[in-house]
Protein backbone atom coordinates (compact mmCIF):
# COMPACT_ATOMS: atom_id res chain seq x y z
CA UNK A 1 295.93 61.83 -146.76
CA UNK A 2 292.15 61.69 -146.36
CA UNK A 3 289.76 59.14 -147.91
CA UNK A 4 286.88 57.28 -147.53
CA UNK A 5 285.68 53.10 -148.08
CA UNK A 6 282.69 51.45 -147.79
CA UNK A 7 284.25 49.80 -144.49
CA UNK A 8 285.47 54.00 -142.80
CA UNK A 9 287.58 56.96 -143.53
CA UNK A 10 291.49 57.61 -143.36
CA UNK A 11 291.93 61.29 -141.83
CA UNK A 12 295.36 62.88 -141.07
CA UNK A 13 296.63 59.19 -141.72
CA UNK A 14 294.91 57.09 -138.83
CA UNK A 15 291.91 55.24 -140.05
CA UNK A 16 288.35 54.96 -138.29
CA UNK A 17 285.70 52.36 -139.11
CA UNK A 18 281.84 53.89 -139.44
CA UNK A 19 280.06 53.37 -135.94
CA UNK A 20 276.54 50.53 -136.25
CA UNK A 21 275.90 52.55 -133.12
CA UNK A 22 277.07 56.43 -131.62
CA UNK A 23 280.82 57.16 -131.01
CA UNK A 24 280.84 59.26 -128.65
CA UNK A 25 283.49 61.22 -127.10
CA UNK A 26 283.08 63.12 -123.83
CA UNK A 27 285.95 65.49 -122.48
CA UNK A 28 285.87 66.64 -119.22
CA UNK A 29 287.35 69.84 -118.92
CA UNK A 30 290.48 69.76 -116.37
CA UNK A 31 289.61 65.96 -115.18
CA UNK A 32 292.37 65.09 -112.46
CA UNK A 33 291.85 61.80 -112.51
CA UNK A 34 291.88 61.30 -108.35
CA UNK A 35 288.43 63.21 -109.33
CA UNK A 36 286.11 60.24 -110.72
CA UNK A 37 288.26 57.74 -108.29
CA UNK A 38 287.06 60.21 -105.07
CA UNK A 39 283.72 60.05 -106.25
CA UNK A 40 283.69 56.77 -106.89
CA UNK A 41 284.52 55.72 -103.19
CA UNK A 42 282.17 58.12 -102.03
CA UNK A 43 279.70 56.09 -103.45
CA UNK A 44 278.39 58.99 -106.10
CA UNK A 45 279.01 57.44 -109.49
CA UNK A 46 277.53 54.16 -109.40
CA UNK A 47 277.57 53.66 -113.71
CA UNK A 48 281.56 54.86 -113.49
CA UNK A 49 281.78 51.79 -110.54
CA UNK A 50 280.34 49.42 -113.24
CA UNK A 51 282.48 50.70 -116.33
CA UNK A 52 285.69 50.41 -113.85
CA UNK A 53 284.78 46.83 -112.93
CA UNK A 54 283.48 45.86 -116.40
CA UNK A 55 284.78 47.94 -118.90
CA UNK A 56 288.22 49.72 -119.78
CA UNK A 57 289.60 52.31 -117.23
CA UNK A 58 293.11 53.31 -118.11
CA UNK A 59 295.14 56.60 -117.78
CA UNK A 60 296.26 59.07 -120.91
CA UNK A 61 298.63 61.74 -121.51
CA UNK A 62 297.50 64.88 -122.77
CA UNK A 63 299.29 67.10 -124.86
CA UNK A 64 301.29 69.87 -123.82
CA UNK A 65 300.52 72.65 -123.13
CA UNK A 66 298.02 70.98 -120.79
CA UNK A 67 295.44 73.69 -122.62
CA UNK A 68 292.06 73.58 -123.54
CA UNK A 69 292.33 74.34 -127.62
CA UNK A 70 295.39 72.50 -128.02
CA UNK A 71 293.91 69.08 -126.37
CA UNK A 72 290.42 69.56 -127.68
CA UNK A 73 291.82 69.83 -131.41
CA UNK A 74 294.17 66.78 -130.66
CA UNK A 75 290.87 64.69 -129.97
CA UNK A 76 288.82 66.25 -132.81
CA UNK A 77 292.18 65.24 -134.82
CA UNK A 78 293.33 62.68 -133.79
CA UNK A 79 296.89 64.34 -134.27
CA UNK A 80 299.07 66.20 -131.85
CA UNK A 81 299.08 70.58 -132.56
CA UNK A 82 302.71 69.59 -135.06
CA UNK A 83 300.14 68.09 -137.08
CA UNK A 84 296.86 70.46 -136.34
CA UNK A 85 298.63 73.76 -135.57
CA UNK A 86 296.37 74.81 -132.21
CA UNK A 87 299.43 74.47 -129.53
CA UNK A 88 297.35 77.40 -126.84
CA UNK A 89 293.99 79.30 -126.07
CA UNK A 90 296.69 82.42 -126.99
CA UNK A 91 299.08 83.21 -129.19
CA UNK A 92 301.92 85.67 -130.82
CA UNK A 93 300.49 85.42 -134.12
CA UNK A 94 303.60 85.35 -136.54
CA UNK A 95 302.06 86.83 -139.75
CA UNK A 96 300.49 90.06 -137.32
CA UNK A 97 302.48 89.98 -134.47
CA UNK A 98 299.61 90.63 -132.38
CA UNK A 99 298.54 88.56 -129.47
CA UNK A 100 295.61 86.68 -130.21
CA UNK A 101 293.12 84.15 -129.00
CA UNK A 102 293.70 80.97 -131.13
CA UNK A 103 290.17 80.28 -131.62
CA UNK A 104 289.92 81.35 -135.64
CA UNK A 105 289.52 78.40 -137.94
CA UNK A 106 292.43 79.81 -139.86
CA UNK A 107 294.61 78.68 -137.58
CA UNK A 108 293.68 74.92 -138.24
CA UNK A 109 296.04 73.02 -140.35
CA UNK A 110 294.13 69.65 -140.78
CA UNK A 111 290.41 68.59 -141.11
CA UNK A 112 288.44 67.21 -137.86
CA UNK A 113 287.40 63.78 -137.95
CA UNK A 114 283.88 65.46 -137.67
CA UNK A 115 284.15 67.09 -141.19
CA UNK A 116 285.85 63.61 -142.69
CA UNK A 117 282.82 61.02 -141.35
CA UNK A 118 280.22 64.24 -142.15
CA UNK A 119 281.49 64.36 -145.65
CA UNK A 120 281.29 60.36 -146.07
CA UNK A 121 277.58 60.99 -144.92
CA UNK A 122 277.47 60.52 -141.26
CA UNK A 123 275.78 62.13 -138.67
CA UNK A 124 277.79 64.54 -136.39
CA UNK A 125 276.72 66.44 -133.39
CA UNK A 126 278.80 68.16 -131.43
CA UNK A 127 278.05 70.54 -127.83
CA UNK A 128 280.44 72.55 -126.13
CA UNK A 129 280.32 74.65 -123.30
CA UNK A 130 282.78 76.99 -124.30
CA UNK A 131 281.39 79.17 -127.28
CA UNK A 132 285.53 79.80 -127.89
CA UNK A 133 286.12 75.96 -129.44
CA UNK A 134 282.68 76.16 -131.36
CA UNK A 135 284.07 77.66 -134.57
CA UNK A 136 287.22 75.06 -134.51
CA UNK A 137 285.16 72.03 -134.23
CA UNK A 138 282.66 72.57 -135.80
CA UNK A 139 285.05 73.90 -139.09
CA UNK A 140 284.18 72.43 -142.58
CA UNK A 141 280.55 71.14 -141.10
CA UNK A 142 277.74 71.77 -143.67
CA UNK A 143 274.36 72.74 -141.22
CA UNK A 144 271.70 73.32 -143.74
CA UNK A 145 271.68 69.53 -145.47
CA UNK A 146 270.37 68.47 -141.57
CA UNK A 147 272.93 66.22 -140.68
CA UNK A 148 275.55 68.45 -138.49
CA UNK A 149 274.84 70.34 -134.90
CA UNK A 150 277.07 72.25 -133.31
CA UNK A 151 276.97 75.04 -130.86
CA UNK A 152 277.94 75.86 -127.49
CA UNK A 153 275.67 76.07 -124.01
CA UNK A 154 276.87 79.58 -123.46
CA UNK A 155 275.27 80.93 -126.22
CA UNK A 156 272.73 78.17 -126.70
CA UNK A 157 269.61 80.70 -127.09
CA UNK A 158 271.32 82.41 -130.33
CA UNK A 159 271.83 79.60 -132.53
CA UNK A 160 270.46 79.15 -135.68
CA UNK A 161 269.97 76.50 -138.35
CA UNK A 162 272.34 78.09 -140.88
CA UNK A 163 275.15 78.28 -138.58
CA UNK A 164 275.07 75.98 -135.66
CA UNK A 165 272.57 73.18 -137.61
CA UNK A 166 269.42 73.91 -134.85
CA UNK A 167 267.35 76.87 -134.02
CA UNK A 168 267.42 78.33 -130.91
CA UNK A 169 268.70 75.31 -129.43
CA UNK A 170 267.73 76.50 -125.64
CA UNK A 171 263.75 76.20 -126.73
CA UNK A 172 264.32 73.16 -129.03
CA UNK A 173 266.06 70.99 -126.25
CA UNK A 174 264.17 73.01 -123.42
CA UNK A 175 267.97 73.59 -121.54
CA UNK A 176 268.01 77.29 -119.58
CA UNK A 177 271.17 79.20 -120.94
CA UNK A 178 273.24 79.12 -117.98
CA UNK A 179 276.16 81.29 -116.08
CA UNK A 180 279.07 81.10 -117.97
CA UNK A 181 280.90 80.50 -114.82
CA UNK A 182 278.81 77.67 -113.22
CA UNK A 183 278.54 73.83 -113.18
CA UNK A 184 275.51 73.92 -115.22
CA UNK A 185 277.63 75.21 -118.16
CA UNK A 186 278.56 71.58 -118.21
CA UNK A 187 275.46 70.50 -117.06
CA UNK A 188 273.57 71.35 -119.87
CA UNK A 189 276.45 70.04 -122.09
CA UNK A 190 275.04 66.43 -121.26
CA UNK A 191 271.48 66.62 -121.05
CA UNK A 192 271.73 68.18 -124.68
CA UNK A 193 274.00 65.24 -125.55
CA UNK A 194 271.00 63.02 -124.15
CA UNK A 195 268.34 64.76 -125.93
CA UNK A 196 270.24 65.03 -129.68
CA UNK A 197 271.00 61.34 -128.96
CA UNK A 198 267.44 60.45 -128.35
CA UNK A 199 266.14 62.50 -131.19
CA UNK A 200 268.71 63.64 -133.69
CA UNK A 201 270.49 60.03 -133.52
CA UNK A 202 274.33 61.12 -134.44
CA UNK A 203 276.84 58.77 -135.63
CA UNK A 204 279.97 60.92 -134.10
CA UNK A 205 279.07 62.96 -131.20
CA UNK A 206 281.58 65.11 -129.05
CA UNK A 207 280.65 66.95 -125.83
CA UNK A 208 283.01 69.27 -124.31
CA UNK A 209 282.65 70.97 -120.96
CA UNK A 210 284.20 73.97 -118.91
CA UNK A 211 286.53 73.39 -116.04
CA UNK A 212 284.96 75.90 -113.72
CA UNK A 213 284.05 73.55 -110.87
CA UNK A 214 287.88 71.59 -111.07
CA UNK A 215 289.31 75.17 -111.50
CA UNK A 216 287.41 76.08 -107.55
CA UNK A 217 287.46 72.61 -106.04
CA UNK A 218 289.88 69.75 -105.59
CA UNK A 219 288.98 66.13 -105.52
CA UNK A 220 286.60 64.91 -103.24
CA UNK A 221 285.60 68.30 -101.91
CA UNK A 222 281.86 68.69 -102.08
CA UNK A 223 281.39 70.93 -105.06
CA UNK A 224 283.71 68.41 -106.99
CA UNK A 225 281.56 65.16 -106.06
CA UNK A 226 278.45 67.10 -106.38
CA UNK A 227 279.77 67.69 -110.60
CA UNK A 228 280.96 64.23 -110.81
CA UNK A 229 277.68 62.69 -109.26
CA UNK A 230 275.83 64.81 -111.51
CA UNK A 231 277.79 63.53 -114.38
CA UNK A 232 277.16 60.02 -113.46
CA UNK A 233 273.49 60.47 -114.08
CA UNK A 234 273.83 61.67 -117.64
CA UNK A 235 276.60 58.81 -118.62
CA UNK A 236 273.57 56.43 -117.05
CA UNK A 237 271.52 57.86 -119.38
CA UNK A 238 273.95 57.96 -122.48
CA UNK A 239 274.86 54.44 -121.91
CA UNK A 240 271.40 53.07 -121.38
CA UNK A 241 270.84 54.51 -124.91
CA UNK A 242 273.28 51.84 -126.51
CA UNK A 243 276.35 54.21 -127.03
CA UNK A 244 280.02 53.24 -127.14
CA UNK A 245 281.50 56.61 -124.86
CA UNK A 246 284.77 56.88 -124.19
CA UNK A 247 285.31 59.77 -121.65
CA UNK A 248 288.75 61.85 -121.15
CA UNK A 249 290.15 65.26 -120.44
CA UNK A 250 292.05 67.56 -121.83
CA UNK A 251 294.03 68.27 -118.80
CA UNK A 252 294.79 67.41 -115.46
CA UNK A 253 294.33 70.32 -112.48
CA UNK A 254 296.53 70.96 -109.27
CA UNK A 255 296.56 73.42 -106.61
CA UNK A 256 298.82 76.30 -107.65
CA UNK A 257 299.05 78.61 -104.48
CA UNK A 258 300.93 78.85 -101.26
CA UNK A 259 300.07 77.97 -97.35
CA UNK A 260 298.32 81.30 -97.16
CA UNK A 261 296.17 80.64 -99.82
CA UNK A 262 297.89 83.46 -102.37
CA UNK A 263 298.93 82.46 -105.90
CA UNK A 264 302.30 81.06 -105.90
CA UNK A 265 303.37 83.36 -108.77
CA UNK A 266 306.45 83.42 -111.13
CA UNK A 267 306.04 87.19 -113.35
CA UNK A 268 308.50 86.33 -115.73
CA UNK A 269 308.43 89.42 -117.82
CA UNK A 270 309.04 91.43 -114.65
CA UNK A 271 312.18 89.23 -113.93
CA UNK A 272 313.56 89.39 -117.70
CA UNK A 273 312.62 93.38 -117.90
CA UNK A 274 314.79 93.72 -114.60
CA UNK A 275 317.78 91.89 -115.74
CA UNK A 276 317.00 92.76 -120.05
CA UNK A 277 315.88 95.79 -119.50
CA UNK A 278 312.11 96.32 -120.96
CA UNK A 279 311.03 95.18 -124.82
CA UNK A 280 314.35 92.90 -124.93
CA UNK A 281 311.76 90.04 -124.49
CA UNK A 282 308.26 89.34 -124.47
CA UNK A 283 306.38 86.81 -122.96
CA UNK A 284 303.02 84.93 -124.22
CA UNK A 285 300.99 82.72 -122.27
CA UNK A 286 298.77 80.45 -124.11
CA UNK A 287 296.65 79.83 -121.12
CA UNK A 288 294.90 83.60 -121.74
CA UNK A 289 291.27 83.05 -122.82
CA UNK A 290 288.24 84.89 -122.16
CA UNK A 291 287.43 83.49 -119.03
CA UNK A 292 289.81 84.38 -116.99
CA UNK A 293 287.99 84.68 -113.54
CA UNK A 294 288.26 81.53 -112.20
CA UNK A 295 292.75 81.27 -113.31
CA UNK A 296 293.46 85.03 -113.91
CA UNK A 297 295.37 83.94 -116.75
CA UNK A 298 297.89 82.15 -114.74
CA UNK A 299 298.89 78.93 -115.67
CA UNK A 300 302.16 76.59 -115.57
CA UNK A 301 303.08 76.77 -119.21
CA UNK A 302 304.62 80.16 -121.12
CA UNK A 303 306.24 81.17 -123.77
CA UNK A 304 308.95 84.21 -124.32
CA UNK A 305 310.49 85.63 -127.71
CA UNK A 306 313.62 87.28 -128.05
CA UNK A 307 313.23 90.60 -128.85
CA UNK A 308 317.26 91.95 -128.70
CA UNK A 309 318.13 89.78 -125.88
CA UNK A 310 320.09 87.33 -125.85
CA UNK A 311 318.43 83.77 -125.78
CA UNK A 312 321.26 82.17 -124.18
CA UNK A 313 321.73 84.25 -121.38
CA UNK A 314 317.97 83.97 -120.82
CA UNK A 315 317.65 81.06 -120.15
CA UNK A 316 320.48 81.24 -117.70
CA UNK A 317 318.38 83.97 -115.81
CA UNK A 318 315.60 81.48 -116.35
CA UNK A 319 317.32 78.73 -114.49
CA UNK A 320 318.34 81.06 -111.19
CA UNK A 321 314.20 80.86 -110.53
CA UNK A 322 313.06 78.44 -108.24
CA UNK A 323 309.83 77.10 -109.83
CA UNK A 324 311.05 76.35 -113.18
CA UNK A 325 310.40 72.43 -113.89
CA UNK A 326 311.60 73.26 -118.21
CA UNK A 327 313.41 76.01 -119.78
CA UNK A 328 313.66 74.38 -123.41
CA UNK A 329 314.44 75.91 -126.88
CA UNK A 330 311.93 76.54 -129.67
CA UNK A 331 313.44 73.40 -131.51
CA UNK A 332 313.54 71.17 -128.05
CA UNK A 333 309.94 72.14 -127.21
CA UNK A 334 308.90 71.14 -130.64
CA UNK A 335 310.53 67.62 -130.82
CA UNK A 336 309.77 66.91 -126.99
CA UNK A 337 305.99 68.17 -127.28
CA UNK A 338 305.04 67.70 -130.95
CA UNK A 339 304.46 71.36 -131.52
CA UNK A 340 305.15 73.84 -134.55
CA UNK A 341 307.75 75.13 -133.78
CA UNK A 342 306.48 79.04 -135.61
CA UNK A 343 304.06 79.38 -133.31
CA UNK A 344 305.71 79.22 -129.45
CA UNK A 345 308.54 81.31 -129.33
CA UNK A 346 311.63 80.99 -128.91
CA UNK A 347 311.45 79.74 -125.60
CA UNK A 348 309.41 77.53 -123.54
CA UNK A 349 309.23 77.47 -119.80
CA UNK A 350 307.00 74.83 -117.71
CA UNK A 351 307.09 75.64 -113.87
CA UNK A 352 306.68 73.37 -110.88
CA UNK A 353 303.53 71.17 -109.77
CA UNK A 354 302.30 73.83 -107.58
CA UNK A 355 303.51 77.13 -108.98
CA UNK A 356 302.28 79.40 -111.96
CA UNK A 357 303.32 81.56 -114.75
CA UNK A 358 302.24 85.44 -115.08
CA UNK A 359 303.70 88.60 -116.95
CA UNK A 360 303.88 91.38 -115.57
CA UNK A 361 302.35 91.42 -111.96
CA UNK A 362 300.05 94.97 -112.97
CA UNK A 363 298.92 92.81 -115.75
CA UNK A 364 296.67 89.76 -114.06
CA UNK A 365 293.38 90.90 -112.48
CA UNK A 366 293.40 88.34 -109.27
CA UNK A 367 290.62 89.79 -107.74
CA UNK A 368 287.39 87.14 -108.62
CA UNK A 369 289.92 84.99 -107.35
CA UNK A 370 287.09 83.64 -104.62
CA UNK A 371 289.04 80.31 -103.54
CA UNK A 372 293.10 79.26 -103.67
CA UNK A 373 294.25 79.01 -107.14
CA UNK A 374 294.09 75.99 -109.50
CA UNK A 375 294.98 76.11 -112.60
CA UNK A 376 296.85 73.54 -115.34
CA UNK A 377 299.40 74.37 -118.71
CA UNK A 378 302.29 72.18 -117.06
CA UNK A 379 303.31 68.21 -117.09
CA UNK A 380 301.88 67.88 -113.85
CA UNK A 381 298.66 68.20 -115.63
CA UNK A 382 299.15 65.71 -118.27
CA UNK A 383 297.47 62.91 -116.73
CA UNK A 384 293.72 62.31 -118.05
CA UNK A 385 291.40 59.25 -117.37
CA UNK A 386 290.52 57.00 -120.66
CA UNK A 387 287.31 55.40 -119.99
CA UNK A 388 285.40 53.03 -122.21
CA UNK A 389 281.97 51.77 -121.50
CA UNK A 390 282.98 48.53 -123.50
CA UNK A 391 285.94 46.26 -122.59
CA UNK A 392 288.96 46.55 -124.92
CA UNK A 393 291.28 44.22 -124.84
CA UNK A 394 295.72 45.16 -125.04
CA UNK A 395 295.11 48.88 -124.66
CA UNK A 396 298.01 50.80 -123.46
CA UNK A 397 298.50 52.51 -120.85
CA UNK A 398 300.05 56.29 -120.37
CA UNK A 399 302.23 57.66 -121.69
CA UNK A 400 301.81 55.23 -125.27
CA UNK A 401 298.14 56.39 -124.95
CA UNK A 402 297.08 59.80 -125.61
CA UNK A 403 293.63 61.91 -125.03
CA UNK A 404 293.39 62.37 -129.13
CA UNK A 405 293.52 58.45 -129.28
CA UNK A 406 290.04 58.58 -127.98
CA UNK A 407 287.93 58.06 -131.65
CA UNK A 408 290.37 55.55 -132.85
CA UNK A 409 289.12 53.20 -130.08
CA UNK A 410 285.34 54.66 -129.94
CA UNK A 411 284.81 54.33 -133.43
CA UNK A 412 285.88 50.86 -133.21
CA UNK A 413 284.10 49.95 -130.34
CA UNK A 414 280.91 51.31 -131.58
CA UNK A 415 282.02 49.11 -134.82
CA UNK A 416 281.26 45.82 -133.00
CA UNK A 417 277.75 46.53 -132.10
């Protein structure tokens, strides 16, 4: 049930009070949290020192699959993808069944808590990096009543006021349109967030990045500091400005390779098409998006639907693999990970801290792979920071507190200005 009062709104049946100063809500694409703690003892995030010693730093759990859609709907939410229906970047799509990214508003069960506080007549602006999440959060918006912005850096130099809520938002906010496979993806993420804060002055605002830079480096390796120092500057900035931010991720990240530096690859459909014979199963990973270059589609998390085998006997070929952390049913994966249960299959298999999930082996391009894989989709990616600039008092840790609690303590925060 949704609703408003003169006191907040009641979306997907969690309530959140109206801000007296900005929510917002920053998620850091495939934040590890031994990232912002290296960075911190370098000496490279001097605001995030201050907000550890004076504010609220606590751990979350993200939801599983440890994906970018799924996690970024939780927190735009509030709800876990039972409740929202985006459980991958990727999916078997049950009315079609063709494979398809899950990036289609149609797909989305629930209203954000953007569209709830926009239609109660707050201010909402929202930046992504990712031009893929754009449509999703920004679903139900209004953008030509002046009070809604939403696009994405990639494609910051085509938006316009009927559909993203600014015009050409590259000249407006003077922010180059970068790489799609660079830090400043991210970059520009934040300085926009700076500059709509300064001049559009949003009650809700969300800002979303890319995990290129976690994706190539690992905690305190020199590209990694270099993002999170950069970061730092921009949360000086946002906080300066009066803002209640609350920063998370929407996954974790962790080496996924072997000694030699190679992937450390399971191809599950080769394994089942050996022992099944081919088109008795097919496999889905979620992780499948269209930037592939820096994980080649390989992540720790997959799906596989029975297509004349048996489901029984696959998961006892399943369990003969070394790698595999789960092997759960549709119904399991469901209950366990607050998924629905149409849309993964009718099995779910999780592999090992440091290994990976692929198809076929013809069917992942690895080579732009430029460093040792990373990559995330498993529970050894669940882990996310929950930072608050403002000290809150009996907040749990993980695993009671989740990534998509992150408004529910903003809002509130922001409520006590």
């Amino acid at each position: 049930m949704n609703k408003m009062s003169p006191n907040g709104i009641t979306v997907n049946d969690r309530s959140y009070p109206f801000p007296k100063t900005t929510a917002v809500a920053i998620c850091l694409d495939g934040c590890e949290p031994a990232y912002i703690d290296a960075a911190i003892e370098a000496g490279l995030m001097p605001t995030m020192k201050r907000i550890r010693e004076k504010g609220t730093f606590h751990k979350a759990h993200c939801v599983i699959p440890s994906f970018t859609n799924p996690n970024n709907m939780s927190i735009a939410t509030g709800r876990p993808p039972a409740v929202h229906g985006i459980c991958g970047n990727f999916l078997l799509d049950p009315e079609t069944g063709e494979e398809v990214m899950m990036n289609d508003p149609k797909f989305l069960r629930v209203p954000t808590l953007f569209k709830t506080y926009y239609d109660a007549g707050c201010r909402i602006a929202i930046v992504t990096a990712k031009d893929k999440l754009r449509a999703l959060l920004g679903n139900g918006l209004k953008f030509d009543e002046g009070r809604a912005v939403c696009f994405s850096t990639e494609k910051s130099d085509t938006t316009t006021m009927e559909e993203h809520g600014i015009e050409n938002a590259s000249d407006m906010l003077g922010i180059p349109v970068p790489s799609v496979y660079s830090a400043e993806l991210s970059e520009y993420v934040f300085d926009a967030g700076v500059k709509l804060l300064k001049s559009f002055k949003p009650d809700i605002m969300y800002l979303t990045t890319t995990d290129y830079v976690q994706h190539k480096s690992a905690p305190g390796e020199k590209d990694a500091n270099a993002f999170y120092a950069m970061f730092d500057k921009y949360l000086t900035e946002l906080d300066a400005l009066g803002a209640a931010i609350i920063i998370t991720g929407d996954h974790g990240m962790q080496a996924k390779h072997k000694a030699d530096g190679t992937p450390d690859v399971i191809y599950l459909q080769d394994e089942l098409d050996k022992e099944f014979g081919e088109g008795a199963t097919r496999v889905i990973l979620p992780i499948t998006d269209p930037y592939v270059v820096h994980h080649g589609a390989l992540g720790s998390f997959a799906t596989a639907y029975m297509k004349g085998a048996d489901r029984d006997a696959v998961i006892a070929k399943l369990k003969t693999l070394e790698g595999m952390e789960a092997i759960l049913t549709k119904e399991e994966a469901a209950e366990r990970f607050e998924l629905p249960p149409e849309r993964i299959g009718d099995l779910v298999i999780i592999s090992t801290t440091h290994k990976v999930l692929g198809t076929s082996a013809d069917r992942h391009d690895l080579t732009a792979l430029d460093v040792p894989l990373r990559s995330h989709g498993g529970l050894s990616e669940q882990t996310v920071p929950f930072i608050l600039n403002r000290a809150v008092k009996n907040l749990p840790n993980a695993p009671e507190l989740r990534n998509f609690d992150a408004y529910f303590y903003v809002t509130r925060a922001a409520a006590k200005v």
